[in-house]
Protein backbone atom coordinates (compact mmCIF):
# COMPACT_ATOMS: atom_id res chain seq x y z
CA UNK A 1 0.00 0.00 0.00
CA UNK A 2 1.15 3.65 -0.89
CA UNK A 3 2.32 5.87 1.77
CA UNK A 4 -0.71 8.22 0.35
CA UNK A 5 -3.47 5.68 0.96
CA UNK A 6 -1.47 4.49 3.87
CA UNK A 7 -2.44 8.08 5.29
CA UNK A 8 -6.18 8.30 3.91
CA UNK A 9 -6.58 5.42 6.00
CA UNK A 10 -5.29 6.37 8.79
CA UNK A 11 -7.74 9.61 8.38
CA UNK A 12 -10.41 7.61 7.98
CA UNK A 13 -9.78 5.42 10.96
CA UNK A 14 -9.61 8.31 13.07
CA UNK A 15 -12.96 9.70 11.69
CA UNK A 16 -14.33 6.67 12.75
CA UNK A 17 -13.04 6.15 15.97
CA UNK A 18 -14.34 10.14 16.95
CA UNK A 19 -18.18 9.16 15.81
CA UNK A 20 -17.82 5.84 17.66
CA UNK A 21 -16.79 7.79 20.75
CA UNK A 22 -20.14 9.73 20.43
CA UNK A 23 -22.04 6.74 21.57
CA UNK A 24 -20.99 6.73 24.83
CA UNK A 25 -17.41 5.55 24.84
CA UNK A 26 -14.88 7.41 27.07
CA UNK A 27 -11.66 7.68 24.65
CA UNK A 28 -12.30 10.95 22.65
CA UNK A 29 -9.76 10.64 19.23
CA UNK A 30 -9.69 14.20 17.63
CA UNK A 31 -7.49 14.36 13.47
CA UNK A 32 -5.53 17.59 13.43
CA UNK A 33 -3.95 18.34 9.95
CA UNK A 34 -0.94 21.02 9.93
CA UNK A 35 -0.21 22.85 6.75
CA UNK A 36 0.42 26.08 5.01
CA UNK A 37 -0.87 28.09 2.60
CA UNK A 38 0.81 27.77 -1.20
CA UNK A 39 -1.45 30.68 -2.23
CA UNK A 40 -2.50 33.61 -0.31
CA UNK A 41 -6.02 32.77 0.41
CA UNK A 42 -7.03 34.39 4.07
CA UNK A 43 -8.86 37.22 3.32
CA UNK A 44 -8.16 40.76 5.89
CA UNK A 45 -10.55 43.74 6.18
CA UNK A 46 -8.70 45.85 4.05
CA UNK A 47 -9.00 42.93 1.14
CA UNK A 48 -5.42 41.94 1.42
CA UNK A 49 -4.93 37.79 1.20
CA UNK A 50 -2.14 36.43 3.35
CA UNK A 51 -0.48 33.23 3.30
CA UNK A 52 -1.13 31.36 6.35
CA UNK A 53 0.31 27.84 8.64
CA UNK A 54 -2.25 26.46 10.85
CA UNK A 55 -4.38 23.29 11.98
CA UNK A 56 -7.34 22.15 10.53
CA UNK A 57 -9.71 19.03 11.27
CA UNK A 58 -10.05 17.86 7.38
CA UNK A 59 -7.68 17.62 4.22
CA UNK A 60 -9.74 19.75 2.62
CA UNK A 61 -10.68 22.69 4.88
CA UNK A 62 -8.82 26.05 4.40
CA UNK A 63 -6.68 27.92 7.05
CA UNK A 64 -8.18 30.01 9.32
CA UNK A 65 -7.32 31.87 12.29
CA UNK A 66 -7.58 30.97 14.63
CA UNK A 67 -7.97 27.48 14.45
CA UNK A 68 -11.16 25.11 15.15
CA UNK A 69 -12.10 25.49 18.74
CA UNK A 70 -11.91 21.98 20.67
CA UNK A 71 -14.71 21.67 23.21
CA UNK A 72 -14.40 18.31 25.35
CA UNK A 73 -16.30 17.37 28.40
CA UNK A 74 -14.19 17.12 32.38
CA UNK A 75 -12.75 13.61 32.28
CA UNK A 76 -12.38 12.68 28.89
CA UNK A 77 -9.61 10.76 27.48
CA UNK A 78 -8.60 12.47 24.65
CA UNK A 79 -6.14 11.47 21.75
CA UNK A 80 -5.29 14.64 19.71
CA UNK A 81 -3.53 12.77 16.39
CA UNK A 82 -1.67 15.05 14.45
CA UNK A 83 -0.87 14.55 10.43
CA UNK A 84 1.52 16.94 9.54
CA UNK A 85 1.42 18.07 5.58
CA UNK A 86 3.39 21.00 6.33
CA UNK A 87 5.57 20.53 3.11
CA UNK A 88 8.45 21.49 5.24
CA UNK A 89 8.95 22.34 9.47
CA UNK A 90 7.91 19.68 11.93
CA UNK A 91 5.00 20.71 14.36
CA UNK A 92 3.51 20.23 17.21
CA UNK A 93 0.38 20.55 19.58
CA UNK A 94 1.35 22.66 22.88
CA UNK A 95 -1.39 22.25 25.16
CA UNK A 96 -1.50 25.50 27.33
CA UNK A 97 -2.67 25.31 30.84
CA UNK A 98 -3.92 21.88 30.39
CA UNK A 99 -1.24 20.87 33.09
CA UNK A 100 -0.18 17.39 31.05
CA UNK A 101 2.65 15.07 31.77
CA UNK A 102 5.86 15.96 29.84
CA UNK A 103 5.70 13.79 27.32
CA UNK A 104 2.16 14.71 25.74
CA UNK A 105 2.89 18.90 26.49
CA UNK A 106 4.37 19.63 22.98
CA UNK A 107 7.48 21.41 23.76
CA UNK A 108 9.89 20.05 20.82
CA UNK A 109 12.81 19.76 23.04
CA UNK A 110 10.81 17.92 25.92
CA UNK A 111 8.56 16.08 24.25
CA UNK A 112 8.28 15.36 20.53
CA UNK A 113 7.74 17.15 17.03
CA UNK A 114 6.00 15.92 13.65
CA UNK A 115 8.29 15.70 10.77
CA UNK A 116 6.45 15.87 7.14
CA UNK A 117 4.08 13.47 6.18
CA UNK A 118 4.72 11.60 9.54
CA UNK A 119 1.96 11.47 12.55
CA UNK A 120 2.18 11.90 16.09
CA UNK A 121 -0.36 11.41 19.13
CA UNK A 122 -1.03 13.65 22.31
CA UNK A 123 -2.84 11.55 24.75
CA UNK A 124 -4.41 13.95 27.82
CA UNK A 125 -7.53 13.49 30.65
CA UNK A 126 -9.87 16.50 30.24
CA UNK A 127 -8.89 18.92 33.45
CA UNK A 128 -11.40 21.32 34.99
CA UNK A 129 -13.68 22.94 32.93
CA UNK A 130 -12.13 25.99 31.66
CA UNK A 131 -10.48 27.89 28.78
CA UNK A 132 -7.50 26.78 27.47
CA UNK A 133 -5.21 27.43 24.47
CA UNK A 134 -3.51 24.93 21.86
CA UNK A 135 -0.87 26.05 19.51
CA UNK A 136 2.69 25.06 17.89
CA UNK A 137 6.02 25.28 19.94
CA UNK A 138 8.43 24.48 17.06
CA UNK A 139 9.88 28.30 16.25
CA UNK A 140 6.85 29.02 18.12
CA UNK A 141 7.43 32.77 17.38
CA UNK A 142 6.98 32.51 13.82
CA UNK A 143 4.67 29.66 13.75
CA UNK A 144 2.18 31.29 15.92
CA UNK A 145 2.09 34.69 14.54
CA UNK A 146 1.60 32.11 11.53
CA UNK A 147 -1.57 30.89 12.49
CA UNK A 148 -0.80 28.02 14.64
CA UNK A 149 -3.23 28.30 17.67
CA UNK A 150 -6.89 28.01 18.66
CA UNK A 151 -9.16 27.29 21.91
CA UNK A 152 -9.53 24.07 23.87
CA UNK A 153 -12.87 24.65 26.13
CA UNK A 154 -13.03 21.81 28.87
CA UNK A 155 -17.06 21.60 29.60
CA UNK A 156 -18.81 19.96 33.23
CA UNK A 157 -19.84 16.95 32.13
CA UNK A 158 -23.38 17.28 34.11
CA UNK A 159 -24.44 20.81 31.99
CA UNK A 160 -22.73 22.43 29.27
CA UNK A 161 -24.32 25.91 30.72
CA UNK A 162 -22.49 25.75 33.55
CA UNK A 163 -18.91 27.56 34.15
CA UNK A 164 -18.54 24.31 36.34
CA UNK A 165 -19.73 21.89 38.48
CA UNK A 166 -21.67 23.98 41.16
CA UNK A 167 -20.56 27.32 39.26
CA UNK A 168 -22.42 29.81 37.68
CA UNK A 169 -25.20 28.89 34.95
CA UNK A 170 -24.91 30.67 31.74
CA UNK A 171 -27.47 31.21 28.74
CA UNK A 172 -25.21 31.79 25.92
CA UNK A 173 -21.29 32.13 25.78
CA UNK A 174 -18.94 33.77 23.47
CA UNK A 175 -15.09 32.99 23.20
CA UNK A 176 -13.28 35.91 21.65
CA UNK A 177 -9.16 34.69 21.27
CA UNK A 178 -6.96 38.14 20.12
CA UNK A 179 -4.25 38.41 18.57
CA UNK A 180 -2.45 40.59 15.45
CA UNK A 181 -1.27 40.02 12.15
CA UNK A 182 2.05 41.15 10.74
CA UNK A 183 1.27 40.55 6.65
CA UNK A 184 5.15 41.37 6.39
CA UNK A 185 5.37 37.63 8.25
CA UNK A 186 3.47 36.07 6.11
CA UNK A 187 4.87 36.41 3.33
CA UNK A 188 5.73 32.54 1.14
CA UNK A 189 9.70 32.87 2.15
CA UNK A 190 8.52 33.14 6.05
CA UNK A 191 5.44 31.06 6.46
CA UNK A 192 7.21 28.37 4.32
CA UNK A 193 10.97 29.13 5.81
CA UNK A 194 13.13 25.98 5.25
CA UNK A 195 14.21 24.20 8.71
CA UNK A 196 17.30 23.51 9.98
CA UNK A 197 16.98 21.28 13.35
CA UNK A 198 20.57 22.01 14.37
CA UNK A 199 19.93 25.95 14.36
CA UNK A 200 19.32 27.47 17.69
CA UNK A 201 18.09 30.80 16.92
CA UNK A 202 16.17 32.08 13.73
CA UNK A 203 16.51 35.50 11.71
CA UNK A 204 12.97 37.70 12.36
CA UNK A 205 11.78 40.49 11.13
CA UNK A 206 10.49 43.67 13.63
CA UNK A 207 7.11 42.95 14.74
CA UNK A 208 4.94 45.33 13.40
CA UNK A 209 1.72 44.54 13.00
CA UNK A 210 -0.72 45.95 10.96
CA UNK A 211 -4.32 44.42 11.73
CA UNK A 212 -5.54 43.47 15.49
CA UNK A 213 -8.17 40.85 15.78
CA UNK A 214 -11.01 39.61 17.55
CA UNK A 215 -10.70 35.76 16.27
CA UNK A 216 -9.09 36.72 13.08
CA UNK A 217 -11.57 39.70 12.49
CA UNK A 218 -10.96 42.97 12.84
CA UNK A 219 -12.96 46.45 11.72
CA UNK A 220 -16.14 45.88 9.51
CA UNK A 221 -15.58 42.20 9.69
CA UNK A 222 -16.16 42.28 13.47
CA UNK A 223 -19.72 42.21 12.98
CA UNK A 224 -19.63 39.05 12.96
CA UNK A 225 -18.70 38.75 16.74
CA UNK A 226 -21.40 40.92 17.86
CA UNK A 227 -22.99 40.28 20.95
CA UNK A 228 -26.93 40.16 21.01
CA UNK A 229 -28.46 39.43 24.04
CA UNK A 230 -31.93 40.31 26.03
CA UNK A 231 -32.51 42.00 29.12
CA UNK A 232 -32.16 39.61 31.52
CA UNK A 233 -29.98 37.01 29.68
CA UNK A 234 -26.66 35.78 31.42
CA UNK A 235 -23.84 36.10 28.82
CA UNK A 236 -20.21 34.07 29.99
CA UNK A 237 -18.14 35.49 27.79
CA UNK A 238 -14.31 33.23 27.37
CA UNK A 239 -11.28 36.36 26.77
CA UNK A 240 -7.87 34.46 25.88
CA UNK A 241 -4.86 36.43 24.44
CA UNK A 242 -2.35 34.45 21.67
CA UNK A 243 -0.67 37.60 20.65
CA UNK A 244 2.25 39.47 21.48
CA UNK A 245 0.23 42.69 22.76
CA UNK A 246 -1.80 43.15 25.82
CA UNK A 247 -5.08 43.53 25.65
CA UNK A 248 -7.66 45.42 27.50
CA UNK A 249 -11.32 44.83 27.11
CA UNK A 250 -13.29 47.57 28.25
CA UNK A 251 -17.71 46.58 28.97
CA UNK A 252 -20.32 49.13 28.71
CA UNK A 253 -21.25 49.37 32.54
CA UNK A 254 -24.81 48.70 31.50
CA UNK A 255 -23.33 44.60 31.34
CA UNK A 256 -22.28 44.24 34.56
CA UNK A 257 -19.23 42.47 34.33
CA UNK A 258 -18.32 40.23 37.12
CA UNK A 259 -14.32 38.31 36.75
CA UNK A 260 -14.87 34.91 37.96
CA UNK A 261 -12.32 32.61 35.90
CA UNK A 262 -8.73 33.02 35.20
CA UNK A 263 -6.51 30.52 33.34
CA UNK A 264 -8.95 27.61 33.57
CA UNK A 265 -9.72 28.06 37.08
CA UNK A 266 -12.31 29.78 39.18
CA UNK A 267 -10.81 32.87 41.00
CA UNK A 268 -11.59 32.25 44.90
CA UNK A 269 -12.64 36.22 45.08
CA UNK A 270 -14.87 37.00 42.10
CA UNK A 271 -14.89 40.64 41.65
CA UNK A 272 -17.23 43.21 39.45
CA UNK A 273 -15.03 45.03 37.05
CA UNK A 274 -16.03 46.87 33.54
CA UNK A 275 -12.15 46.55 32.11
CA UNK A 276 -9.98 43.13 32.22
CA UNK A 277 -6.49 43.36 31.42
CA UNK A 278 -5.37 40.04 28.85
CA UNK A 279 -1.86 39.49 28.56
CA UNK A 280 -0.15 36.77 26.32
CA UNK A 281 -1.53 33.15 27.03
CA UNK A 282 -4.17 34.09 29.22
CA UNK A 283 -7.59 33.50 29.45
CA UNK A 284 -10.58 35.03 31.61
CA UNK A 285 -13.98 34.26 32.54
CA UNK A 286 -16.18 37.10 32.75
CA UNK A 287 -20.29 36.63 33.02
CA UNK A 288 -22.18 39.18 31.99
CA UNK A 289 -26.20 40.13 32.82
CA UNK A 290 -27.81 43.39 31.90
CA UNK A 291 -31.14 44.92 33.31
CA UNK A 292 -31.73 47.43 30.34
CA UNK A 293 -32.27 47.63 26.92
CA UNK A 294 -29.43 49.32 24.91
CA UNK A 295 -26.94 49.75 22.22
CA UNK A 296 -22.97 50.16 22.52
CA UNK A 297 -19.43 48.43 21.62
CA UNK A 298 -17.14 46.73 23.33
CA UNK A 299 -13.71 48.06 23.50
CA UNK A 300 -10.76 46.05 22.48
CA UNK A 301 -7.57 47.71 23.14
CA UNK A 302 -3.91 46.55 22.04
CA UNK A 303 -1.37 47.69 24.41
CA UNK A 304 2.23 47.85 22.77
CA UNK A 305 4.23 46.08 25.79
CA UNK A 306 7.35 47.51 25.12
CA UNK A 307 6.15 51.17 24.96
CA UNK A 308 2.68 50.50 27.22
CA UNK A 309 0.93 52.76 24.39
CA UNK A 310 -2.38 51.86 23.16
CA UNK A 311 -1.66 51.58 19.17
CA UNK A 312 -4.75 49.87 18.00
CA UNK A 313 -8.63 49.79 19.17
CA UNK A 314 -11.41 47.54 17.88
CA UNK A 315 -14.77 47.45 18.75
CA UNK A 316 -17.45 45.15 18.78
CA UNK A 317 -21.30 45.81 18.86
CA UNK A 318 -23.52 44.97 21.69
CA UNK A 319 -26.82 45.14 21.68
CA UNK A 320 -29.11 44.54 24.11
CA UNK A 321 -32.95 44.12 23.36
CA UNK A 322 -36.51 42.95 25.35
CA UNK A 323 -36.40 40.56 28.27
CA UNK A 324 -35.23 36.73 27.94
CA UNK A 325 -38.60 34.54 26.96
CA UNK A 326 -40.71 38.32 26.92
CA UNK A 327 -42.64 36.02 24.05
CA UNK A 328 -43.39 33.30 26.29
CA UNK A 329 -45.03 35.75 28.75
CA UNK A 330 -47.14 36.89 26.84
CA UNK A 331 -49.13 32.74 27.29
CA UNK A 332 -48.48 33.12 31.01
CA UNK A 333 -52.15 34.78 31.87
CA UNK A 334 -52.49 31.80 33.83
CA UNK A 335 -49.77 32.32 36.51
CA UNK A 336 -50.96 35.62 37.11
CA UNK A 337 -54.59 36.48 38.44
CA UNK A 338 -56.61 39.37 37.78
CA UNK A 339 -54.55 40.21 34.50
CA UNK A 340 -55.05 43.48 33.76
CA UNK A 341 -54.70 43.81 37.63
CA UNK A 342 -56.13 46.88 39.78
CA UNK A 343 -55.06 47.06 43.16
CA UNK A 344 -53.58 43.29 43.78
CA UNK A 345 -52.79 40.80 42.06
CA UNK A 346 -52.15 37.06 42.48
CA UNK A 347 -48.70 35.29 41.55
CA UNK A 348 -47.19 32.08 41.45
CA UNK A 349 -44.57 32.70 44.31
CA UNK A 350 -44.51 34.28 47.42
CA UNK A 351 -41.55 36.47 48.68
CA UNK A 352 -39.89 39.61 46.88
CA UNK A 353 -40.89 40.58 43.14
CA UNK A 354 -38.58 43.28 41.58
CA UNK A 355 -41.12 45.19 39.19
CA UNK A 356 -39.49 46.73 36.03
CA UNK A 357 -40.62 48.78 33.33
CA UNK A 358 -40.59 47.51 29.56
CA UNK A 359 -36.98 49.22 29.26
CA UNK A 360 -35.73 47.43 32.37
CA UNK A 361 -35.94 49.96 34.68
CA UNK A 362 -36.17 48.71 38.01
CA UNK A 363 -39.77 50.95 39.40
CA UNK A 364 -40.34 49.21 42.51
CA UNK A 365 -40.07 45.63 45.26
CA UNK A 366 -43.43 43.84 46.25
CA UNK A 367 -43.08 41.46 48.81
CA UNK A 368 -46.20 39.24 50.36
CA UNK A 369 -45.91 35.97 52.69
CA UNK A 370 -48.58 34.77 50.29
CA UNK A 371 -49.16 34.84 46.57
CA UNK A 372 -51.44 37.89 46.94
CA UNK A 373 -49.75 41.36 46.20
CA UNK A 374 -50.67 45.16 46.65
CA UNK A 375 -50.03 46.90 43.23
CA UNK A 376 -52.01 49.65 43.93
CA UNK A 377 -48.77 51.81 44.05
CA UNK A 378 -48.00 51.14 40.75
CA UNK A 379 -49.30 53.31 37.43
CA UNK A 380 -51.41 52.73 34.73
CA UNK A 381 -48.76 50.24 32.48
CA UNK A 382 -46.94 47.38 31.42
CA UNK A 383 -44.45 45.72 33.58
CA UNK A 384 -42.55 42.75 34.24
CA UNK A 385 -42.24 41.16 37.69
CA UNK A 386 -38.99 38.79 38.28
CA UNK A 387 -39.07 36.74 41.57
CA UNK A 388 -35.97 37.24 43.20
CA UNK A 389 -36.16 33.47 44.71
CA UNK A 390 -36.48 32.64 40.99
CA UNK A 391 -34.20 34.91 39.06
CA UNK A 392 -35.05 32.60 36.18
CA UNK A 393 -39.26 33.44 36.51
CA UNK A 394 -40.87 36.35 35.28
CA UNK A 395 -44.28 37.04 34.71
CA UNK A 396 -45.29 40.20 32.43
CA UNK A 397 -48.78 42.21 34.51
CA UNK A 398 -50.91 45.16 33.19
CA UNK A 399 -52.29 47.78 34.82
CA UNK A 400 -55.81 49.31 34.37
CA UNK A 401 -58.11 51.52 36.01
């Protein structure tokens, strides 16, 4: 058999063995394909096409930065097998903050790297959930500016909206992974630079970037990482850094930001903050929950370490509109008696309401040791009432006289 089919086998194998895992077997196999770009083909926001290295899951699948997110679950046994079509520099995996033995971290040196057209295996237990990074440690400075890197997300295995096992439940989650491109570095000599394994050191260019992205988007492109949420929703939003600047992300205070992850771990103090600070290889946690309707951006800066000057900002557009399941009040006549109320109404919990205008406006508290509650104070209107027992219950009243 040819060393060609020899490989198309072993891709299929591995195909197999990941769709076999889905039905129920522990042992999690995962293909990752390294290669580069012959053409320019990645597309910035100016129009420019750069040439690019990275990982991707099929033979056929174009580079992209960064590269396919891996989500597993807590206590998975996971093989990541690397093919390596690079044409040219060995590879690896490097998996960041996973806390792996030695011989499965990817450090050349330590561990192992992929010549061309040869495979290699990364065998690793799933550690807490978290956020964690994967990338290439061969000339790691060149090969990750390259486009060598992407998320690992490590999920409870009981919920996937949870942070954690007894953490914080989430409705929707973004992961947002910045970095910057130099095009000057991607140019074919550089991206497809011949290797010499006895060299120590490597020529580089000055790093001077040109475009700073929000998952390999940046300016008009960025829409595509805009955040839409309702009032009400909790967003848990996953900030790593794989670039060479610092970045600080700056919420409208309207989101509430509370820090309550760092580096794949819970932080034992969580703490309310509008700005995190993201330097190289970290990642944060930060859950979000707004009580208002409105529009805005998130603030990306890019903090030149050497200088600490901002030279880039990006921005990404929030928006933030009606209350979480507002439809599915509008069928919940049921749980709340006389509606239109007058003077009192009936609900389906005792204890403390929070009564908020259509805007999400917090107007006023009720609070009954039954189910029966004085709204006389409130004004001809439309609200909606959230049990504070409940955060996740709200019931929608009107008001008429």
């Amino acid at each position: 058999m040819s060393k060609f089919r020899m490989r198309i086998t072993l891709a299929l194998a591995l195909i197999l063995a990941t769709s076999i895992g889905g039905f129920g077997q522990m042992d999690t196999t995962v293909m990752i394909i390294s290669k580069v770009d012959f053409q320019e083909q990645y597309e910035l926001h100016d129009g420019n096409l750069i040439h690019l290295m990275g990982y991707t899951q099929t033979l056929s699948a174009p580079i992209n930065i960064p590269a396919p997110t891996l989500i597993f679950e807590e206590g998975d046994s996971v093989n990541l097998n690397m093919w390596n079509l690079s044409q040219g520099a060995p590879h690896t995996i490097h998996l960041h903050g996973l806390d792996v033995n030695q011989e499965n971290d990817g450090v050349p040196h330590l561990s192992f790297e992929v010549v061309h057209d040869d495979t290699g295996s990364y065998y690793f237990e799933a550690p807490h959930p978290g956020t964690y990074l994967y990338h290439c440690h061969v000339t790691s400075v060149l090969h990750v500016q390259g486009g060598m890197y992407g998320l690992l997300i490590v999920k409870p295995k009981s919920d996937p909206n949870l942070t954690w096992e007894n953490g914080y439940a989430f409705d929707s989650e973004h992961a947002w992974l910045m970095s910057e491109v130099d095009t000057i570095w991607h140019h074919d000599s550089i991206v497809n630079h011949p290797h010499d394994p006895q060299a120590m050191t490597h020529t580089i260019l000055d790093y001077q970037p040109q475009h700073f992205v929000v998952n390999g988007k940046s300016e008009s492109q960025l829409s595509s990482q805009a955040i839409v949420a309702s009032v009400g929703e909790k967003v848990y939003m996953r900030l790593a850094n794989i670039g060479y600047y610092g970045n600080r992300i700056i919420f409208p205070a309207g989101m509430n930001a509370e820090v309550i992850a760092s580096d794949g771990r819970p932080i034992p103090n969580p703490f309310n903050s509008d700005t995190v600070e993201v330097y190289p290889g970290e990642r944060f946690g930060v859950m979000l929950e707004t009580n208002a309707e409105f529009t805005d951006v998130i603030q990306v800066d890019y903090i030149n370490l050497n200088t600490q000057t901002i030279e880039n900002t990006q921005e990404v557009d929030v928006t933030i509109s009606g209350f979480i399941g507002l439809d599915e009040l509008e069928n919940q006549d049921l749980l709340v008696y006389p509606n239109p109320a007058n003077n009192e109404v009936q609900l389906p919990l005792s204890g403390e309401w929070v009564t908020l205008d259509l805007s999400g406006r917090e107007i006023a508290q009720l609070n009954s040791g039954s189910n029966n509650y004085d709204v006389s104070g409130l004004a001809i209107g439309t609200y909606i009432l959230r049990s504070v027992e409940r955060p996740d219950m709200s019931v929608k009243i009107m008001i008429q006289r």
